[in-house]
Every structure is written in C-alpha cells, then in structure tokens.
Protein backbone atom coordinates (compact mmCIF):
# COMPACT_ATOMS: atom_id res chain seq x y z
CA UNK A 1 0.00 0.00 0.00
CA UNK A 2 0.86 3.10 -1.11
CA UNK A 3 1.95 5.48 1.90
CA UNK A 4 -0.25 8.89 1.65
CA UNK A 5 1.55 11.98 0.23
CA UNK A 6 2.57 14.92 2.63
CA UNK A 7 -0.93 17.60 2.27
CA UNK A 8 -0.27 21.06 0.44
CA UNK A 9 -1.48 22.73 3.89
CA UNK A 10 1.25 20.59 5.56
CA UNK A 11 3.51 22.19 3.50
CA UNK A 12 2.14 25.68 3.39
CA UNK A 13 1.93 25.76 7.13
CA UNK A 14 5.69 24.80 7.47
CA UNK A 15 6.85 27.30 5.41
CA UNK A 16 5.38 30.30 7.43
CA UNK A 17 5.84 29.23 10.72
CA UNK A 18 9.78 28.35 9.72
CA UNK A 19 10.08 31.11 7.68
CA UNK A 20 8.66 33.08 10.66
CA UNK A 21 11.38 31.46 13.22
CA UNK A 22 14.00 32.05 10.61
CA UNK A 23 13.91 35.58 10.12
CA UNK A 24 12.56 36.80 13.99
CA UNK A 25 16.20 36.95 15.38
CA UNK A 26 17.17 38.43 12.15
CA UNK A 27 14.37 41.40 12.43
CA UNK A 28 14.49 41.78 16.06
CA UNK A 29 18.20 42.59 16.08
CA UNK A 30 17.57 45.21 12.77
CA UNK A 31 15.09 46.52 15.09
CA UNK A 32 16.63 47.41 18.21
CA UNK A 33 19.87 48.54 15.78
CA UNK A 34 17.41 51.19 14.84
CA UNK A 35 16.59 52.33 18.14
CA UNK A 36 20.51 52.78 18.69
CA UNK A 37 21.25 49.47 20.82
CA UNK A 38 23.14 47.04 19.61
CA UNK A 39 22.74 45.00 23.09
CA UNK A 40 19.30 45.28 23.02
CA UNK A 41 19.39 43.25 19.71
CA UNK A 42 21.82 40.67 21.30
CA UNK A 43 19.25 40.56 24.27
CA UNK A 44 16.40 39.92 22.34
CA UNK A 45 17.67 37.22 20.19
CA UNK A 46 18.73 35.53 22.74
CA UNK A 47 15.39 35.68 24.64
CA UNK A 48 14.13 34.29 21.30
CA UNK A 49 16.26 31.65 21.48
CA UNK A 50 17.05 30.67 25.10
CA UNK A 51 13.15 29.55 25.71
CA UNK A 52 13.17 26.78 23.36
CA UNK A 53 14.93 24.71 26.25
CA UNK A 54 11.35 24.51 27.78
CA UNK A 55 9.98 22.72 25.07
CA UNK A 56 9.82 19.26 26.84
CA UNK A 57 6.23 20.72 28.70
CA UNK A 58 4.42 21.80 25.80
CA UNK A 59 5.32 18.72 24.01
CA UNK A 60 4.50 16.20 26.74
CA UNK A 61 0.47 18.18 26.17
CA UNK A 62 1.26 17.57 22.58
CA UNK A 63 1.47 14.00 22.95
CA UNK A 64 -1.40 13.63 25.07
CA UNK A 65 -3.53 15.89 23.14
CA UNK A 66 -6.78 13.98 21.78
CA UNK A 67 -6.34 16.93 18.57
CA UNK A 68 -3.08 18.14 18.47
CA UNK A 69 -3.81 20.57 16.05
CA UNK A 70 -5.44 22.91 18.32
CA UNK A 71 -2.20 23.11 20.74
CA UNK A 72 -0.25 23.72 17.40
CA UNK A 73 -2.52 26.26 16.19
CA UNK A 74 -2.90 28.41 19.91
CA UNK A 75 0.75 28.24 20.01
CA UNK A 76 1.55 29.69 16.94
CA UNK A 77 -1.38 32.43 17.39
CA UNK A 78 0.39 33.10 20.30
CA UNK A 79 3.94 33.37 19.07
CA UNK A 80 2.94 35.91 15.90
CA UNK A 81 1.14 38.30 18.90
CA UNK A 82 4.18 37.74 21.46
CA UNK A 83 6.36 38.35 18.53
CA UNK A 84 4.94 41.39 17.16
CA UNK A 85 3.86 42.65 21.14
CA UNK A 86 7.99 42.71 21.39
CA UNK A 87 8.20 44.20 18.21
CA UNK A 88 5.96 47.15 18.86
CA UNK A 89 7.29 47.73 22.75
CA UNK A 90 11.24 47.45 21.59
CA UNK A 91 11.73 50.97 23.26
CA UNK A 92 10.23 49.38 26.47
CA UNK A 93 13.21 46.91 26.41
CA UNK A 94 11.70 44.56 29.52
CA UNK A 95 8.43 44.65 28.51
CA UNK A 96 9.96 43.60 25.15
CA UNK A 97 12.03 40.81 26.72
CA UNK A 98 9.32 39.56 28.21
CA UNK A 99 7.05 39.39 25.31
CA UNK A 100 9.71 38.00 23.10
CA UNK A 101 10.81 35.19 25.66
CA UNK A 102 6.69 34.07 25.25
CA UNK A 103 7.19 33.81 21.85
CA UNK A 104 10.38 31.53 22.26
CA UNK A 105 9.01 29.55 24.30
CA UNK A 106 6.07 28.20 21.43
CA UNK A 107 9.19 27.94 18.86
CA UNK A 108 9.59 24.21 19.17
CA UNK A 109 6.45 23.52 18.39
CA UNK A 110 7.01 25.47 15.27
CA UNK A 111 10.07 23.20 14.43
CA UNK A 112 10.05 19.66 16.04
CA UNK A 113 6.28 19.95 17.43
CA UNK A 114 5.13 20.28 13.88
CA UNK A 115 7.62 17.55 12.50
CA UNK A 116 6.18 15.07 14.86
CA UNK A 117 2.61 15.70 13.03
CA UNK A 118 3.81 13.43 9.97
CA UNK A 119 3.86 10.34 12.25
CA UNK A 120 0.68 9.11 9.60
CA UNK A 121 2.81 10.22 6.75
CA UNK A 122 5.90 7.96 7.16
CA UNK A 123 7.76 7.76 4.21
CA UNK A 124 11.04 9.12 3.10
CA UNK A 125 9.70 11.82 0.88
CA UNK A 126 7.59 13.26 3.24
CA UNK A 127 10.69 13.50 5.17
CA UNK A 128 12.23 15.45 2.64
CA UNK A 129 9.49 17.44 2.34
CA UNK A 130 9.45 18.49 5.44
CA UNK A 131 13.07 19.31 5.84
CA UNK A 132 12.94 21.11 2.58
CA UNK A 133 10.03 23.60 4.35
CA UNK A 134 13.25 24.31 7.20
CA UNK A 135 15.15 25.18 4.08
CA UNK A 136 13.25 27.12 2.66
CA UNK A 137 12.38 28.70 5.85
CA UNK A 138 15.71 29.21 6.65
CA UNK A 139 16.11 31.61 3.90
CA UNK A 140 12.72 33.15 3.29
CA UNK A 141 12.60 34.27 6.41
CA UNK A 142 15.77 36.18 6.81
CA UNK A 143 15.23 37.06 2.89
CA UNK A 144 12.31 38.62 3.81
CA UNK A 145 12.99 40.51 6.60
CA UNK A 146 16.10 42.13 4.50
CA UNK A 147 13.64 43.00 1.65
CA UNK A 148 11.17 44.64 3.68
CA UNK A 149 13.23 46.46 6.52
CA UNK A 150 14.65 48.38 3.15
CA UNK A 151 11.63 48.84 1.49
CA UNK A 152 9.40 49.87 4.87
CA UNK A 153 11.45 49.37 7.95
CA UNK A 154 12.11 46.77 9.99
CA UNK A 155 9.04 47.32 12.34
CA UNK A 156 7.21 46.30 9.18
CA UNK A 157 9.26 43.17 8.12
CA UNK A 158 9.12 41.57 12.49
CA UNK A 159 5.03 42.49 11.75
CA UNK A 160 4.75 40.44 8.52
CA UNK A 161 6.41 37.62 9.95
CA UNK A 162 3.83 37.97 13.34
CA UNK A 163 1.41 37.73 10.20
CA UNK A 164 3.03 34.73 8.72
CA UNK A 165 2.68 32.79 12.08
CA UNK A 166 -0.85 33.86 12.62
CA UNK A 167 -2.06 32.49 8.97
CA UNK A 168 -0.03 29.31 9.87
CA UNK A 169 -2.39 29.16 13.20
CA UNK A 170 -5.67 28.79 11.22
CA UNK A 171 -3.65 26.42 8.36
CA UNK A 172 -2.96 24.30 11.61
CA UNK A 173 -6.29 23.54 12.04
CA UNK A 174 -6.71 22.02 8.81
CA UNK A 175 -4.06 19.58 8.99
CA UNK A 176 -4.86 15.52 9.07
CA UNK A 177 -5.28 14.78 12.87
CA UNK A 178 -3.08 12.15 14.61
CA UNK A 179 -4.42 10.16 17.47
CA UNK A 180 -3.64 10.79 20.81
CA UNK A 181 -1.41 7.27 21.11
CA UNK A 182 -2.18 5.15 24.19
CA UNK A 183 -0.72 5.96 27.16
CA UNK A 184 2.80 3.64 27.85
CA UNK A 185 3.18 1.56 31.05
CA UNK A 186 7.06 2.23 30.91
CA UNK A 187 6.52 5.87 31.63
CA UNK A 188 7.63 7.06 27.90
CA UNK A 189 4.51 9.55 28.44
CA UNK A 190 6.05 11.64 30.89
CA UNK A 191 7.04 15.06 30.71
CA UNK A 192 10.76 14.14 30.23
CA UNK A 193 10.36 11.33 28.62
CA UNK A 194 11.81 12.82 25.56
CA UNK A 195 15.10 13.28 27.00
CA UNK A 196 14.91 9.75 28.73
CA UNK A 197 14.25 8.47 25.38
CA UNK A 198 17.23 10.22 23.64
CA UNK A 199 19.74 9.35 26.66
CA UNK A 200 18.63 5.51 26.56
CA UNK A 201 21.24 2.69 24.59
CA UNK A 202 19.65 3.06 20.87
CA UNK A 203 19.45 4.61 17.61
CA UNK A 204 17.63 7.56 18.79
CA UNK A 205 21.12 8.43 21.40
CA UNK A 206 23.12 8.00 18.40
CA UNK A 207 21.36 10.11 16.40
CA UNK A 208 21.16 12.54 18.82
CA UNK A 209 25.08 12.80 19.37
CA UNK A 210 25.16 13.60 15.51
CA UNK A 211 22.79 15.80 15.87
CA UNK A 212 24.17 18.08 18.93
CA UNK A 213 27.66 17.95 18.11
CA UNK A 214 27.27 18.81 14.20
CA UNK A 215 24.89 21.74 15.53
CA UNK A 216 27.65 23.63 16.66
CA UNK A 217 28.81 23.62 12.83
CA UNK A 218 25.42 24.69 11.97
CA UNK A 219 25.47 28.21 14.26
CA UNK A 220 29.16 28.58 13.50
CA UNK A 221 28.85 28.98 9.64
CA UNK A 222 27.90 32.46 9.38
CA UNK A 223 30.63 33.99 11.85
CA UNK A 224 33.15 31.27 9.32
CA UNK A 225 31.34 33.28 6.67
CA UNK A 226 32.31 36.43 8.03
CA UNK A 227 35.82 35.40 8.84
CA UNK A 228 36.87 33.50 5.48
CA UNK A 229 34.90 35.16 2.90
CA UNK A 230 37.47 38.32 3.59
CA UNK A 231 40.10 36.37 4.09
CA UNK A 232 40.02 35.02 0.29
CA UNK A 233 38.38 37.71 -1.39
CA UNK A 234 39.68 41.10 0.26
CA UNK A 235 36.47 42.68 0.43
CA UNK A 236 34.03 42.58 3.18
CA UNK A 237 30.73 41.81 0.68
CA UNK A 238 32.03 38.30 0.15
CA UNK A 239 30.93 36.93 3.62
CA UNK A 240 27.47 37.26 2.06
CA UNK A 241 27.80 35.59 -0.98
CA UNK A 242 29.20 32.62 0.77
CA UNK A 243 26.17 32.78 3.08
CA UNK A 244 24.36 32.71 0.03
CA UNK A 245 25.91 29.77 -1.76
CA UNK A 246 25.43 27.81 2.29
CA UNK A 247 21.78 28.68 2.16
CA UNK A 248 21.01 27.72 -1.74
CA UNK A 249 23.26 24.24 -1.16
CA UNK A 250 20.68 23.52 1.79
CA UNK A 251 17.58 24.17 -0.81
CA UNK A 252 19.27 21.93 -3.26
CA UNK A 253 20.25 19.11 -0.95
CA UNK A 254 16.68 19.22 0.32
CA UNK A 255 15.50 18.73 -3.47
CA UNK A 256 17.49 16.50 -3.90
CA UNK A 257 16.41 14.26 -1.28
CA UNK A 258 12.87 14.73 -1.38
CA UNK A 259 13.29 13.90 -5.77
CA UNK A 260 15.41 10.69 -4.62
CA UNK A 261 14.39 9.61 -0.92
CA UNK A 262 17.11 8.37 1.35
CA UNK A 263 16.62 4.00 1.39
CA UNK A 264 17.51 1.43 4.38
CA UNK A 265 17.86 2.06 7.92
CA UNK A 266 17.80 5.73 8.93
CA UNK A 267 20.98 5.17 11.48
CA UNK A 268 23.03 3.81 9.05
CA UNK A 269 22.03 6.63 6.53
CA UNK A 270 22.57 9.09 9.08
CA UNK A 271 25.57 7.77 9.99
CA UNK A 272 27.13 7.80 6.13
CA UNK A 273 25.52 11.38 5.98
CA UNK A 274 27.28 12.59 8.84
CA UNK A 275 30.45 11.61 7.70
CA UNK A 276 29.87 12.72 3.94
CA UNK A 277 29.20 16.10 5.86
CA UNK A 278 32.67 15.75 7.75
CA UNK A 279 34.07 15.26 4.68
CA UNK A 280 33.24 18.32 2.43
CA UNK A 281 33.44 20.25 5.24
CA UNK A 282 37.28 19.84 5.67
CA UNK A 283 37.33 20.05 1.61
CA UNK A 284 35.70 23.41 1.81
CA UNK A 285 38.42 24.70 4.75
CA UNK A 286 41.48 24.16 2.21
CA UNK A 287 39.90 26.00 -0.60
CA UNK A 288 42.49 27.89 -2.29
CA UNK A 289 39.98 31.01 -3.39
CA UNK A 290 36.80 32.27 -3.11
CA UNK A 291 35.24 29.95 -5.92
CA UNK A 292 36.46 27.31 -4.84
CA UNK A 293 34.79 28.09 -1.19
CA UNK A 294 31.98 29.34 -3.00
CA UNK A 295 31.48 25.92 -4.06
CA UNK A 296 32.52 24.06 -0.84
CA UNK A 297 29.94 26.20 0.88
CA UNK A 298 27.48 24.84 -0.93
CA UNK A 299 28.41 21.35 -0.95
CA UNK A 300 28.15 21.42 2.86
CA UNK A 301 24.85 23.07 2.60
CA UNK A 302 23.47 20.24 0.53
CA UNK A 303 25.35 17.73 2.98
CA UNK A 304 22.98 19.36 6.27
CA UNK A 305 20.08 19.20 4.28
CA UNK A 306 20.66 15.42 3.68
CA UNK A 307 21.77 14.55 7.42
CA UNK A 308 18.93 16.54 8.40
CA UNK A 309 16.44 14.70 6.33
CA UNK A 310 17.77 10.88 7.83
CA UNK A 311 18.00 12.89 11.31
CA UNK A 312 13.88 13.36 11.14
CA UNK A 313 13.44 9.74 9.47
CA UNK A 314 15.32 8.40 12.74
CA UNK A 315 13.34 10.16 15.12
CA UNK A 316 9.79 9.01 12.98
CA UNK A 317 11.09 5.76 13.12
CA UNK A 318 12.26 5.35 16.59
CA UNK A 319 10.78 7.38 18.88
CA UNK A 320 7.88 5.64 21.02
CA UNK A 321 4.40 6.61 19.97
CA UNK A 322 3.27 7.80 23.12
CA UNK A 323 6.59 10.07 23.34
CA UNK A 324 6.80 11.25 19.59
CA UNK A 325 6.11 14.52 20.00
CA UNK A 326 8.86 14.67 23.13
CA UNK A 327 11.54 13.48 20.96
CA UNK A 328 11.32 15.37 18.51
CA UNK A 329 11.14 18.71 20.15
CA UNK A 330 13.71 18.29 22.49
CA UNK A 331 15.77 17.04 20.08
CA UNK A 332 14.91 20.81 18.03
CA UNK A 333 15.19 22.58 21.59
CA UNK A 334 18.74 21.34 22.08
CA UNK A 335 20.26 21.35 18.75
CA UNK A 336 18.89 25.35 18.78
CA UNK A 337 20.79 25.75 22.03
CA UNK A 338 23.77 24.00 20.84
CA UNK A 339 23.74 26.01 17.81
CA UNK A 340 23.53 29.23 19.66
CA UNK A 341 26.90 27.88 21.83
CA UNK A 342 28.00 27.01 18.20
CA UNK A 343 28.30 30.79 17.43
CA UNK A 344 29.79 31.92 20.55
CA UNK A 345 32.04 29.50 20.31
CA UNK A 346 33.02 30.29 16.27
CA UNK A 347 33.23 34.48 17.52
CA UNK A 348 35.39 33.61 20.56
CA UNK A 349 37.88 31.59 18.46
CA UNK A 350 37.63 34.04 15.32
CA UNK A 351 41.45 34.87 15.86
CA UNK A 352 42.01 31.39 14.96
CA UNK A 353 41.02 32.37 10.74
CA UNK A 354 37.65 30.66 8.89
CA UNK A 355 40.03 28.01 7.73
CA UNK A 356 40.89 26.70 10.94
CA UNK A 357 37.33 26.78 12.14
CA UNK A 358 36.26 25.12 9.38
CA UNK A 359 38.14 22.15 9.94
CA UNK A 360 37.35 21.89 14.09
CA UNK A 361 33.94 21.64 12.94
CA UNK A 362 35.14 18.98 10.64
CA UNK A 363 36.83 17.36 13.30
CA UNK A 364 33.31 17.76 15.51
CA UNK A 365 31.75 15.89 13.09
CA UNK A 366 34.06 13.22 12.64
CA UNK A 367 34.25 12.75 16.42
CA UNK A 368 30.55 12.52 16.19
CA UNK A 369 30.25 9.30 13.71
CA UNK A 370 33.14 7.72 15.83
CA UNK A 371 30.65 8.41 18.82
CA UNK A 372 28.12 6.86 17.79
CA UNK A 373 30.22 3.80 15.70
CA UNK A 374 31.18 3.09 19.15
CA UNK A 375 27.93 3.06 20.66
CA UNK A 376 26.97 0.90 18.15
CA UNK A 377 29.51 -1.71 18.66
CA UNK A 378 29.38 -1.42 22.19
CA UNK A 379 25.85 -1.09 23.30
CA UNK A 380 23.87 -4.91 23.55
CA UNK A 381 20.45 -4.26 22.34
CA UNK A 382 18.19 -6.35 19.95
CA UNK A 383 18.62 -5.17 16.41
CA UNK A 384 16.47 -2.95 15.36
CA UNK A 385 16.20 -2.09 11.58
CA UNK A 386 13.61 0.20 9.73
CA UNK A 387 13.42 1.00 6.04
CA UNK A 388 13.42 4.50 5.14
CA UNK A 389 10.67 3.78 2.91
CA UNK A 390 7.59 1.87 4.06
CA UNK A 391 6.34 1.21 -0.06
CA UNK A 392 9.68 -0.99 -0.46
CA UNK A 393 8.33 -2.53 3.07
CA UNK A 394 5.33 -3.22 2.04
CA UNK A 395 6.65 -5.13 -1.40
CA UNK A 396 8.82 -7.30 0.56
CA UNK A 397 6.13 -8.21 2.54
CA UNK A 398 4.20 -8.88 -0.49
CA UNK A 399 6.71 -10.77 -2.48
CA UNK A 400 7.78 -12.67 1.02
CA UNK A 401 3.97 -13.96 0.94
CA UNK A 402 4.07 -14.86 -2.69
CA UNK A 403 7.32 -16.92 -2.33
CA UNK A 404 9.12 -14.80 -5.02
C-alpha cells in the first residue's frame, strides 16, 4: 500500500511558521539597531532563542492531546502576537524581553512539534518534504525581513512575519489529525520522557550525538562566513555571498532528497551522511579562493540538508508513539541551544582564521560518527532495523507472501 503523500497545507503551514522562526532573530536585532542598541538586539535574540529549552512541557500536552492541532494552532497564534507585542514595545526593552521570551518559548512547536505531526505520513519523501520547508524557511525568512526592513522598515518586516505565524495558526487547524497514542506503562509519556528516550542505549542516542555535536557547525557557519569570505576575497561583501551559496546548497540538498528519498535504515544513513558532511566540510576549509569556497559552501549546505532529512526519518522511526512529540522537540530545543553555543564559540575563536574553524567543525563531526560507531559496537540491544521507505516494506512483505 501506497503510503499517503505529505498535504499542500502541511507544507504551506511549514513554510510560514519556519520562515517566521528564521527571520525573527534576524528582524528583532535590525530593530533594536534602529533604536541605537546594539545589546538590546543581542538581548532579544537571545530571549528568542534561550526559551526553546522549555519545550519538553508543551510537548509532553502535545502528545497527550486527543487533537493536536489545536495546541499547534494556539501556540503559533500566540507566538505571531508575542512576537509582534515585542516588536511594537522594543523601546520598552523589559516589557519587550518579556514578550519575546513568550514567543520563544512556542518555537519548538514550530520546528520539532510540527515535525512530529507526519507520524501518519511515514515515508522518506515526506521527510524530505518536510526538511525542505526548514530550508526554505531558513532563507525566506531572513530574505524577507532584509527585503522589507529596506523597502518599509524593519518594524514592518518583524510584523509580517507575526502575520506569517498567525495564517499558519488557522492552516494548523486544517491539517490531518493524529491520534492521541495510548498511554505507555514504561513511563515514555512523561514530561521528560523525551530526554529519557534520547539518553537511553539506541538509535535515537546516536542520532542525537550527531545531531548536537554537528549543531555547533550549523550556528558557526555564518561567523566562518564572516571570517573567510574576507580572508580570500579582500572585500568585506564576500561573507554574504558565501552565506548565500550555504543557504542555496541547503535548498538543493533538500531537493534533492525529497526527488530521490534516502533507502535502508535511517541510522546507518545518518551515519554515512554525517560523515559525507565531515568530509566536504574539511574540503571546503582548504579551498584555495573564493570559488572554490563558494562551491565548498554549498556542498556542505546540501550535505545538512541530507543529514537533516535521515535525522527526522530516525526520530519518525524510533521514537515511542506515546513520546513522539517529546523526541522530537527536544531534540529541536537542544540542537537550537547548541547552535547558539555554536556561534559563541566560532566568535570567541575568530582569531584562529575561517580556515581553521572550518576544519574543528570537521573534526566535531568526525568525532561525532566515531561516537556513535562506538555506541553501536558497544551497546547490547536487539537489532532494530527500519526501512526508510515503508512502499519498499510493504513489497517485501508482499513478495515474502508470494514466495518470489
């Protein structure tokens, strides 16, 4: 049988509420540059940011939720009002905190909480799809916010994207509803079950130590950006075309795995992504000119979109029904977190040169597979294997029945 196809609204309602997460830091900080404080911007985005850790509670209701569409929808109603009440009160900077911390705190459920909705939709193309819609959201968003703060301020481009969240709140509604799953007996229901489930001997720990430790590539790229793009070019400007080339990679890796879905077990293939990512990623730190990085840049683009894609496969395939949504947005809280460290950690070692940087986060990643190669080998658990796509299940089922 034929798994069902990922629904347009699915897809429509990604897009804006990732788009909106995507470019909120970005406007926020443009904001509070143009009231003259460049801490204030620093505050805010991390306010943004910082509440995502809290993500375990909502999702624990999301779980148990007999429709959780509703919780998706009231939470992203409420992020496009806190967002655009911190937005309008930036002058007011704790009354903006405040109102911009509310709004963090619903952004998991615009990242992981929402991923966890294709548990009825569980084949690899819809999990391209749906890391495609962070792709695209990823640079819409920012995109956006750039075009409009030129155009009518950037007041007006942190309001459109309060507008883009509210739209996605009434999409959310229309979205195929997953059952509430039966409540587990070994406690995988609870509110921190998500991280109990991540932590335990399995594919899902593995994953998540790629995950984490390759996140602190993921913030890191735009200060290596800033640092190497200069280097090789002279000229300031270059950072963002290698920002550029990053962000259009990511699009075209997430094409390219939604036009070919990833096949087999979603540890190995996150395991052979993860080290394909290594790989071009210490590639792009000896390129001898900006071309050449231009390229590389690019290339390791494409190479997060992919590990991305077998990251969300893992989690659909792994996690516990009754702890689905759990898993998946703690796993988006902390890889946000470890991002953010990421970038702190990338602008306290900019003396070190983009080059150098590049290839510690190479290292991070290789570290990472030999992590969880180890774990592997180490760890005595039943095997568990899942094909990334349940269609090619479902024919060797068939042609197991038919003797062929």
């Amino acid at each position: 049988m034929r798994p069902p196809a990922v629904p347009l609204r699915y897809l429509a309602t990604a897009v804006l509420v990732r788009g909106a997460d995507g470019g909120a830091a970005v406007g926020l900080v443009l904001l509070a540059l143009e009231h003259g404080g460049a801490l204030s911007g620093g505050l805010l985005a991390a306010a943004l940011s910082a509440p995502h850790l809290a993500g375990p509670w909502l999702a624990a209701r999301l779980d148990r939720a007999r429709d959780g569409r509703r919780l998706l929808a009231a939470s992203y109603l409420l992020y496009g009002t806190a967002l655009a009440a911190g937005a309008l009160t930036v002058g007011r900077l704790p009354v903006a905190l405040a109102a911009v911390a509310v709004a963090g705190a619903c952004g998991p459920l615009l990242t992981g909480g929402l991923s966890s909705r294709l548990a009825g939709v569980s084949s690899a193309r819809a999990q391209g799809w749906d890391a495609l819609t962070y792709g695209i959201g990823g640079t819409a968003g920012p995109a956006l916010v750039a075009g409009l703060a030129a155009l009518a301020g950037p007041l007006a481009a942190v309001l459109a994207l309060s507008a883009a969240a509210v739209v996605a709140s009434v999409l959310a509604l229309s979205l195929p509803p997953v059952p509430a799953p039966v409540p587990a007996r070994d406690g995988t229901g609870g509110t921190w079950s998500g991280v109990r489930v991540l932590a335990a001997p399995g594919p899902l720990r593995r994953v998540t130590v790629l995950t984490l430790l390759t996140a602190v590539q993921l913030g890191a790229m735009p200060v290596i950006a800033g640092l190497l793009g200069p280097h090789l070019a002279g000229r300031p400007g270059a950072a963002g075309a290698l920002t550029v080339a990053y962000g259009a990679g990511n699009l075209a890796g997430g094409l390219l795995v939604t036009a070919v879905p990833l096949r087999g077990d979603p540890e190995r293939a996150a395991l052979r992504l993860f080290t394909v990512l290594g790989a071009v990623t210490a590639a792009c730190a000896l390129a001898p000119s900006l071309g050449w990085a231009l390229a590389g840049f690019a290339l390791v683009g494409a190479g997060n979109a992919a590990s991305f894609t077998a990251t969300l496969a893992a989690r659909a395939a792994y996690a516990p029904p009754a702890a689905r949504a759990q898993v998946f947005v703690t796993s988006a809280g902390l890889k946000v977190a470890v991002s953010a460290a990421g970038a702190a950690l990338a602008g306290t070692a900019a003396g070190l040169g983009g080059a150098a940087l590049l290839l510690a986060a190479a290292a991070l990643a290789g570290a990472a597979v030999l992590l969880a190669l180890a774990d592997r080998a180490l760890t005595s658990e039943p095997a568990i294997s899942r094909d990334l796509d349940p269609g090619r299940r479902g024919r060797r089922a068939a042609a197991g029945r038919s003797g062929t």
